[in-house]
N, C-alpha and C. Protein backbone atom coordinates (compact mmCIF):
# COMPACT_ATOMS: atom_id res chain seq x y z
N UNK A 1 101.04 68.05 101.34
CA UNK A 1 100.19 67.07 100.71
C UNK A 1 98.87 67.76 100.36
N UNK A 2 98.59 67.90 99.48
CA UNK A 2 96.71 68.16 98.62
C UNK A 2 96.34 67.11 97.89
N UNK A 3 95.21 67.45 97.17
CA UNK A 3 94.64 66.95 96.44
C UNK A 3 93.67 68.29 95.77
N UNK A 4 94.27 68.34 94.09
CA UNK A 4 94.02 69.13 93.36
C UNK A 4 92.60 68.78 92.91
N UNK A 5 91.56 70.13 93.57
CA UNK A 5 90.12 69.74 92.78
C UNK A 5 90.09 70.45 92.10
N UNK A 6 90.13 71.34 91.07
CA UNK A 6 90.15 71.93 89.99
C UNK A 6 91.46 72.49 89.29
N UNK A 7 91.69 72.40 88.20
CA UNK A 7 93.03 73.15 87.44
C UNK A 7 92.44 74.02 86.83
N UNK A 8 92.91 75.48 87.22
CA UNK A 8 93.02 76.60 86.07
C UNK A 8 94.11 77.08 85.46
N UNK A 9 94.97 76.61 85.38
CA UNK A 9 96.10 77.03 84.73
C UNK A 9 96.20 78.62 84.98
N UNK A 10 96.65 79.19 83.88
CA UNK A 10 97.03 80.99 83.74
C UNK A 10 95.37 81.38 84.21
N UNK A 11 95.48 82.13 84.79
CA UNK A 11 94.48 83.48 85.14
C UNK A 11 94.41 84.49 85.25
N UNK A 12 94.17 85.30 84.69
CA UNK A 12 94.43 87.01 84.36
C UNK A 12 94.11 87.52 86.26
N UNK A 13 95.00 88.37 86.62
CA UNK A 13 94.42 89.22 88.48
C UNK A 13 93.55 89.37 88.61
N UNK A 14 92.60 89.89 87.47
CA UNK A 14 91.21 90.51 87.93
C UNK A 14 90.23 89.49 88.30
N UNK A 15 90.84 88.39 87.68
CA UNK A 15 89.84 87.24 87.99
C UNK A 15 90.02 86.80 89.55
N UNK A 16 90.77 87.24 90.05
CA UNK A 16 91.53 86.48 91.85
C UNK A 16 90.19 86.95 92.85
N UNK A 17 89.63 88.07 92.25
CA UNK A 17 88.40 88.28 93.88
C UNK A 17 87.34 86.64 93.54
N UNK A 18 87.37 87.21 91.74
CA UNK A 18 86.37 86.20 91.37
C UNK A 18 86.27 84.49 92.34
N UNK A 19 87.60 84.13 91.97
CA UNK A 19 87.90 82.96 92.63
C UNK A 19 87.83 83.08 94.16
N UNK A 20 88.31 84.10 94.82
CA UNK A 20 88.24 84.40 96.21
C UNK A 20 86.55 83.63 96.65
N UNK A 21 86.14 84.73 96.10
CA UNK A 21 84.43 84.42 96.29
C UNK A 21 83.80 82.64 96.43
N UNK A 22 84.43 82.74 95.03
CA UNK A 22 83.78 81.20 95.06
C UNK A 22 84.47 80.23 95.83
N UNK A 23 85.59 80.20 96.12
CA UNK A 23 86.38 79.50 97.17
C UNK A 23 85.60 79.52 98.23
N UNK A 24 85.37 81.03 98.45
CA UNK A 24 84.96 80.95 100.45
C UNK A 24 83.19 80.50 99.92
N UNK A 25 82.35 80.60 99.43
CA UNK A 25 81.20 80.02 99.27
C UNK A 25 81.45 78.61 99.16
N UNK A 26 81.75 77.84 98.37
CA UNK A 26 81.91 76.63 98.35
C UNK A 26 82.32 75.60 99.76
N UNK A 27 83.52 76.25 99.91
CA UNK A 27 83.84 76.19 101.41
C UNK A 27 82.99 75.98 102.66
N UNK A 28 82.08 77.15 102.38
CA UNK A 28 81.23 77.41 103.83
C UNK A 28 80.00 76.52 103.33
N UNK A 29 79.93 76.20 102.35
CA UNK A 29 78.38 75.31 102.36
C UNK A 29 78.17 73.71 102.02
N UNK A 30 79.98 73.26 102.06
CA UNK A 30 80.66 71.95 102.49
C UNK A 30 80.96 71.29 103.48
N UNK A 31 80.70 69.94 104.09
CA UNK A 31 81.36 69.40 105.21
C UNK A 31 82.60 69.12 105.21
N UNK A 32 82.87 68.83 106.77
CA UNK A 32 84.55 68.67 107.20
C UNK A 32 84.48 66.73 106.74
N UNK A 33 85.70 66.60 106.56
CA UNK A 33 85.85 65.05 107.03
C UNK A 33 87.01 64.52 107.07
N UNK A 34 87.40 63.18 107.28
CA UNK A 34 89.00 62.70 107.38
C UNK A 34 88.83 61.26 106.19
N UNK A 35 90.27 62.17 105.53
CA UNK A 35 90.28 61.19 104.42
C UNK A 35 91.83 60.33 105.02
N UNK A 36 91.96 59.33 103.88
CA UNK A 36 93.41 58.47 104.85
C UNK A 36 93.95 58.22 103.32
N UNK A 37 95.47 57.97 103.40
CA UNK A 37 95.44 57.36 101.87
C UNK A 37 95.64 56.30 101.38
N UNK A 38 95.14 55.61 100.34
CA UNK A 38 94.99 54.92 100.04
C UNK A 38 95.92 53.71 99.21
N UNK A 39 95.59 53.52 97.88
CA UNK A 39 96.57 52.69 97.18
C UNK A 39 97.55 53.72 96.50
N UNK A 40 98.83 53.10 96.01
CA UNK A 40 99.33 53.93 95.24
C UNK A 40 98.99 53.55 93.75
N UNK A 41 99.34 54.40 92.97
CA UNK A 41 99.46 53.76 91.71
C UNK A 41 100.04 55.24 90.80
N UNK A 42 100.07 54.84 89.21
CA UNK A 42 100.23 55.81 88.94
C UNK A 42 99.35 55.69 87.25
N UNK A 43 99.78 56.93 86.48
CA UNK A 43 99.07 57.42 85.16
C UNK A 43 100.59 57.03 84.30
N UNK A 44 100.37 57.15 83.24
CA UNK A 44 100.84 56.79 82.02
C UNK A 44 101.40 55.09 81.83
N UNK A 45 102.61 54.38 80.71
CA UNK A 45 102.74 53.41 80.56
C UNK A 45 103.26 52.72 81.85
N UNK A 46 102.69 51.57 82.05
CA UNK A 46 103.11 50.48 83.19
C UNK A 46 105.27 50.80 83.39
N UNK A 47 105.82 51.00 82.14
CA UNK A 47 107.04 50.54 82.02
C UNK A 47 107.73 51.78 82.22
N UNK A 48 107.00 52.65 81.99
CA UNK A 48 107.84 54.54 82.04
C UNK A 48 106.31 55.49 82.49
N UNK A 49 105.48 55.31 83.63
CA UNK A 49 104.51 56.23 84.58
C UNK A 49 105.39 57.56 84.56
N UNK A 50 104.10 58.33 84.13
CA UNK A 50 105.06 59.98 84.00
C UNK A 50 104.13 60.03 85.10
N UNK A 51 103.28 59.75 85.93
CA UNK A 51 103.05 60.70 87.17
C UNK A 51 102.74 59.22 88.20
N UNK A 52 103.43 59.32 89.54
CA UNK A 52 103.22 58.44 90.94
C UNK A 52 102.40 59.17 91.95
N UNK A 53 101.26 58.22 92.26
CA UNK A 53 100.11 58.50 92.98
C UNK A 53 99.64 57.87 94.00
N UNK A 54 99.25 58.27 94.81
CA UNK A 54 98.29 57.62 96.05
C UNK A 54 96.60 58.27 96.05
N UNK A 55 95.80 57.34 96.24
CA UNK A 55 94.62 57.39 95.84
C UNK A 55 94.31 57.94 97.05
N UNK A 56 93.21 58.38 97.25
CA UNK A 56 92.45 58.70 98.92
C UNK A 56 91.25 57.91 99.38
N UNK A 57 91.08 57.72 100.57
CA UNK A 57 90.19 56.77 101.06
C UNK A 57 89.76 57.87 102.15
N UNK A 58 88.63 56.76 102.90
CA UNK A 58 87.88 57.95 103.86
C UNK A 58 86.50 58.13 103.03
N UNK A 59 86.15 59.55 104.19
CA UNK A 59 85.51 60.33 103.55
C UNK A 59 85.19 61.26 102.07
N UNK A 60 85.01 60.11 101.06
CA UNK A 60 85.47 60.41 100.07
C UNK A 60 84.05 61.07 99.46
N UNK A 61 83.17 60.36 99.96
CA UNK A 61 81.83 61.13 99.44
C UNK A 61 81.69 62.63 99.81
N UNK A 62 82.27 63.12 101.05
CA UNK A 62 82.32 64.52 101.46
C UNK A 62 83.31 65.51 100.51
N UNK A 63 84.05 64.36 100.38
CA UNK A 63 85.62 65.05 99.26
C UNK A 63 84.59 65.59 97.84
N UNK A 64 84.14 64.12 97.31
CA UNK A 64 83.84 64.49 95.88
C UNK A 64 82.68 65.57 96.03
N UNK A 65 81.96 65.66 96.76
CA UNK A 65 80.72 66.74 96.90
C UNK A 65 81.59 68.27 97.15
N UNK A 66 82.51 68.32 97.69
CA UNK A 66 82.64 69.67 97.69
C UNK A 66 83.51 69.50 96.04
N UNK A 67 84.14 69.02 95.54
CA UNK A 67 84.90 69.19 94.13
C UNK A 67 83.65 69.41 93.02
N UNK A 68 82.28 68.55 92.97
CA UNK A 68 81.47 68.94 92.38
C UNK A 68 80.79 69.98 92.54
N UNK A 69 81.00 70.95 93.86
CA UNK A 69 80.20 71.93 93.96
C UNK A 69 80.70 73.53 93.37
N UNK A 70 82.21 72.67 93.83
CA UNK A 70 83.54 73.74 93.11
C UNK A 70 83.73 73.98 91.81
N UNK A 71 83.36 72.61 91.30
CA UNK A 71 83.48 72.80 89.81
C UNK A 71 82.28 73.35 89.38
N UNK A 72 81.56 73.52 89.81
CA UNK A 72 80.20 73.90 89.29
C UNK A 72 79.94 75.52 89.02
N UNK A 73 80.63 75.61 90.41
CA UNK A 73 80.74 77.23 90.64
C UNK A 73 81.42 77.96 89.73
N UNK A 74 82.55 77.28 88.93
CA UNK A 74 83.86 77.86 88.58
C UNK A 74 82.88 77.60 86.85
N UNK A 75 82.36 77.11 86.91
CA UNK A 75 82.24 76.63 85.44
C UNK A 75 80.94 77.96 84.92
N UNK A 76 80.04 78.07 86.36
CA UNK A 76 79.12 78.77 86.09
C UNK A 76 79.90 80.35 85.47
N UNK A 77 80.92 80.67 86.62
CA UNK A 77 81.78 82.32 86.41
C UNK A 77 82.46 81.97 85.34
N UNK A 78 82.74 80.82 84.62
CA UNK A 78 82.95 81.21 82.55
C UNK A 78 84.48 80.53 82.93
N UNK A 79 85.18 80.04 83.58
CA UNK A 79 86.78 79.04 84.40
C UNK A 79 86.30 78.02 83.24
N UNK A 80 87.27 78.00 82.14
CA UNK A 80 87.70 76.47 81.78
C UNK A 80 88.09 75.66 82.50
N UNK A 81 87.70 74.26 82.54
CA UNK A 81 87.90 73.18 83.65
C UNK A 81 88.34 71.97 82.62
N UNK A 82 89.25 71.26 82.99
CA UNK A 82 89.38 69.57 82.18
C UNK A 82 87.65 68.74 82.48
N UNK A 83 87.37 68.00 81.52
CA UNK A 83 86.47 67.59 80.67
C UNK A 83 86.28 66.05 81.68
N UNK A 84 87.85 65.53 81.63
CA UNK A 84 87.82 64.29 82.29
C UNK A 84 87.22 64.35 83.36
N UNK A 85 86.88 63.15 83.91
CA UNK A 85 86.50 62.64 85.30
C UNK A 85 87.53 62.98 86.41
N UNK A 86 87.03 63.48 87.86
CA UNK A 86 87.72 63.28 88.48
C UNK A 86 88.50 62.69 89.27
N UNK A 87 89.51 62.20 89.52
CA UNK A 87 89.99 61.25 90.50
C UNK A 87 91.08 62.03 91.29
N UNK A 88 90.47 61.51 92.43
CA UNK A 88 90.99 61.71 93.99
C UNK A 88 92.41 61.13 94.11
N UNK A 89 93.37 62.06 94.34
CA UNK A 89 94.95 61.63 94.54
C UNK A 89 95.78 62.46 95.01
N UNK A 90 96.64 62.24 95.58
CA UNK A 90 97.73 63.13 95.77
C UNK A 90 99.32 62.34 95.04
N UNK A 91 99.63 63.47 94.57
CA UNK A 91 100.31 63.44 93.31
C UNK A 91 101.88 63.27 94.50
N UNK A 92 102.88 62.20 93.86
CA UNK A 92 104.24 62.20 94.56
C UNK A 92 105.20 62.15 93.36
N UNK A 93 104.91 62.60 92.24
CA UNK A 93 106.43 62.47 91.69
C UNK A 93 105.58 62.92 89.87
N UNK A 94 106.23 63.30 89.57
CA UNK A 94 106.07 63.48 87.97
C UNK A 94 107.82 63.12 87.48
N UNK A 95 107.44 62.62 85.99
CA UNK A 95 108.18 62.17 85.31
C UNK A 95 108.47 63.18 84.37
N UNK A 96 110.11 63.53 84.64
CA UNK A 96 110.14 64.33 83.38
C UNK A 96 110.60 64.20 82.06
N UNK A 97 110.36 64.70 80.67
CA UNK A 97 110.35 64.54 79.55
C UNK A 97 111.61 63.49 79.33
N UNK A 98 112.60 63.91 79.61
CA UNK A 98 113.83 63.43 79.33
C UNK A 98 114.55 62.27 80.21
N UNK A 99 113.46 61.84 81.08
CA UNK A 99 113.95 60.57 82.22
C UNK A 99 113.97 59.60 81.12
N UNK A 100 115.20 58.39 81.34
CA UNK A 100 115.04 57.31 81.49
C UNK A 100 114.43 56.02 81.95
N UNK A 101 114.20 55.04 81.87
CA UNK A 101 113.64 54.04 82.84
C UNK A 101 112.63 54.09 83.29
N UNK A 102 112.13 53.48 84.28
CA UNK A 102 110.95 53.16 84.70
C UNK A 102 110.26 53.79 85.61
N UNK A 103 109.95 52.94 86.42
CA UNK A 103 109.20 53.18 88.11
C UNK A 103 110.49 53.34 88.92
N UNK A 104 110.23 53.47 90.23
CA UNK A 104 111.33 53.54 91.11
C UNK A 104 111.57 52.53 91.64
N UNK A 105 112.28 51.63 91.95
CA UNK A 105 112.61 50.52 92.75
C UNK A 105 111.58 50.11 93.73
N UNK A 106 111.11 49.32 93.77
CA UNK A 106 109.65 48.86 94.71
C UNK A 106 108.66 49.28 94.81
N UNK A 107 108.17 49.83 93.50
CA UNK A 107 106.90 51.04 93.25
C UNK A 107 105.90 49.78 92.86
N UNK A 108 104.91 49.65 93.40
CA UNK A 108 104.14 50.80 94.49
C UNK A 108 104.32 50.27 95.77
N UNK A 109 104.76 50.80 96.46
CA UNK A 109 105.42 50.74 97.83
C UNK A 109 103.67 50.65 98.33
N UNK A 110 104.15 49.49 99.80
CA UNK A 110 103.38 49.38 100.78
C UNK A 110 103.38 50.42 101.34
N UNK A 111 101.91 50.84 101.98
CA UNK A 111 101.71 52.42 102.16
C UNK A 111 101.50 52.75 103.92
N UNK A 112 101.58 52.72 104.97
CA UNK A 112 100.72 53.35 105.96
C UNK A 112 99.49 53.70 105.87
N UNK A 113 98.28 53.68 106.28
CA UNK A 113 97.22 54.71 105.68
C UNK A 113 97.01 55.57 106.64
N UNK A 114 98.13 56.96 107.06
CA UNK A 114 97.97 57.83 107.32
C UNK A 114 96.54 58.46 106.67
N UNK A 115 95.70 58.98 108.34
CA UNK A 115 94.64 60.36 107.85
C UNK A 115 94.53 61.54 107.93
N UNK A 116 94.30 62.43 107.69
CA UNK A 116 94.05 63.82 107.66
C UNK A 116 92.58 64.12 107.22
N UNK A 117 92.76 65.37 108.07
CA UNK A 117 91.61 66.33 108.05
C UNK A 117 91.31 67.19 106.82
N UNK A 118 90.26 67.10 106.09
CA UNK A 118 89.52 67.77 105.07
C UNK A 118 89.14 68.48 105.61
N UNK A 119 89.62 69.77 105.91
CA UNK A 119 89.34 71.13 106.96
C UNK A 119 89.31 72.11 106.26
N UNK A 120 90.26 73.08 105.23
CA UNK A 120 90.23 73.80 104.24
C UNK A 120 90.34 73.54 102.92
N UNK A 121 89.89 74.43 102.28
CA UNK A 121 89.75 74.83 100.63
C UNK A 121 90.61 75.85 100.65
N UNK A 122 91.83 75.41 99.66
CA UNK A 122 93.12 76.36 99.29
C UNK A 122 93.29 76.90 97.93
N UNK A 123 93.12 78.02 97.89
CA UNK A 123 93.51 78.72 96.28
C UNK A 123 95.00 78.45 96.05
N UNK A 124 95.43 77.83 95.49
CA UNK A 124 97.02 78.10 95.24
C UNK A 124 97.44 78.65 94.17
N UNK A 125 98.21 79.33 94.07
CA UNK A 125 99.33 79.56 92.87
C UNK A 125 100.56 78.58 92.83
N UNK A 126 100.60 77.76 91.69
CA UNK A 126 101.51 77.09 91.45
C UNK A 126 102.58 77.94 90.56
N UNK A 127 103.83 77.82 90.47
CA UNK A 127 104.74 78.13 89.34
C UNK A 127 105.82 76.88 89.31
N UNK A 128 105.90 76.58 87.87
CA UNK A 128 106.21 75.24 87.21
C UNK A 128 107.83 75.86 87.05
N UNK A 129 108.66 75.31 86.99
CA UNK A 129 110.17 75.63 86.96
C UNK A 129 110.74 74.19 86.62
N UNK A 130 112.03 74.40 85.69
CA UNK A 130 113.04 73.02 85.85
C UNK A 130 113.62 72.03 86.69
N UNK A 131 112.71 73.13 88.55
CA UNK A 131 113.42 72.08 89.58
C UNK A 131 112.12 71.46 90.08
N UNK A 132 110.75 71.79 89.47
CA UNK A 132 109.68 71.09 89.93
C UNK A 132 108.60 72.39 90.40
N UNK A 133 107.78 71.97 90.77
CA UNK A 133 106.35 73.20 91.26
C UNK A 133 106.93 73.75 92.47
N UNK A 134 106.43 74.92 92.61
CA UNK A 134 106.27 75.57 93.78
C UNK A 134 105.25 76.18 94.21
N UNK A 135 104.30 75.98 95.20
CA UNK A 135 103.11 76.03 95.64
C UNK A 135 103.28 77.24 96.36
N UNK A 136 101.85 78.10 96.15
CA UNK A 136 101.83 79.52 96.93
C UNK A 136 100.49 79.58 97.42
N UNK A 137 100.01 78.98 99.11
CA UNK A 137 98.63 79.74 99.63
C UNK A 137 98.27 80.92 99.20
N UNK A 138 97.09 81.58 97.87
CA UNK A 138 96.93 82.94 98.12
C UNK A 138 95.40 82.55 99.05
N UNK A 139 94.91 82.11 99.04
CA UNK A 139 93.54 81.84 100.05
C UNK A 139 93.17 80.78 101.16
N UNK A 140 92.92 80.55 102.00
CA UNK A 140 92.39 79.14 102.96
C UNK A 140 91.12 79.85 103.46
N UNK A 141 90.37 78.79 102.94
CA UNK A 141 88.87 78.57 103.81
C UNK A 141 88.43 77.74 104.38
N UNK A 142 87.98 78.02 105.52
CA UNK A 142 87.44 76.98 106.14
C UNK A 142 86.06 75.95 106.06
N UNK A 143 86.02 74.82 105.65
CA UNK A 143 84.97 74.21 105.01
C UNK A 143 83.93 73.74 106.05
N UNK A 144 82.88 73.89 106.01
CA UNK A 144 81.82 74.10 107.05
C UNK A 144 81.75 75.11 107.52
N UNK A 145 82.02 76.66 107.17
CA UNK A 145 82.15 77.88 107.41
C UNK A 145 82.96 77.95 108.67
């Protein structure tokens, strides 16, 4: 489970210390906190949602302060960033091009509000494939140094 605060898509290697850096700075000059989650919902049409979501609750003011500090950083070292606003989620399902139908049977499901710890800042490498993402830790920092 994450919650994606910045997308860079493709990045050339040489840029990886770059990001290193600003990861572990950002990191160390952020607080810890416990977020829980929240509602579900999702993005695109009510009748065919290409992406299913759960919102985050909690400590959300600690959340968005380190994403604004991240983005800030990344924007300063020359990182194209999306334009939109951010919103806090963790992503459970994408819709792909060629699905049929709708939502899933009882969407949006009554939730638990499981919490977790806002403890690290993770560089990942994603790679996108026909069977879905696959997530790769290249960094963890610890937030509050």
């Amino acid at each position: 489970m994450h919650v994606t605060l910045a997308f860079l898509g493709e990045q050339p290697e040489d840029r990886v210390p770059v990001l290193e850096g600003i990861g572990a700075t950002s990191a160390a000059l952020n607080k810890r906190g416990v977020l829980r989650l929240g509602e579900a919902g999702s993005f695109g049409a009510r009748r065919a949602p290409r992406v299913l979501w759960v919102d985050v609750a909690g400590d959300v003011a600690v959340l968005l302060a380190l994403q604004h500090d991240l983005d800030a950083r990344l924007r300063e070292a020359g990182f194209p960033l999306e334009e939109r606003e951010f919103r806090a989620h963790v992503t459970l399902a994408r819709r792909r091009e060629t699905a049929h139908g709708g939502a899933p049977e009882g969407w949006p499901p009554t939730l638990q509000r499981a919490s977790f710890g806002l403890e690290q800042l993770t560089l990942m490498h994603s790679r996108l494939s026909p069977r879905g993402a696959t997530y790769t830790p290249l960094f963890q920092f610890p937030i509050g140094g």
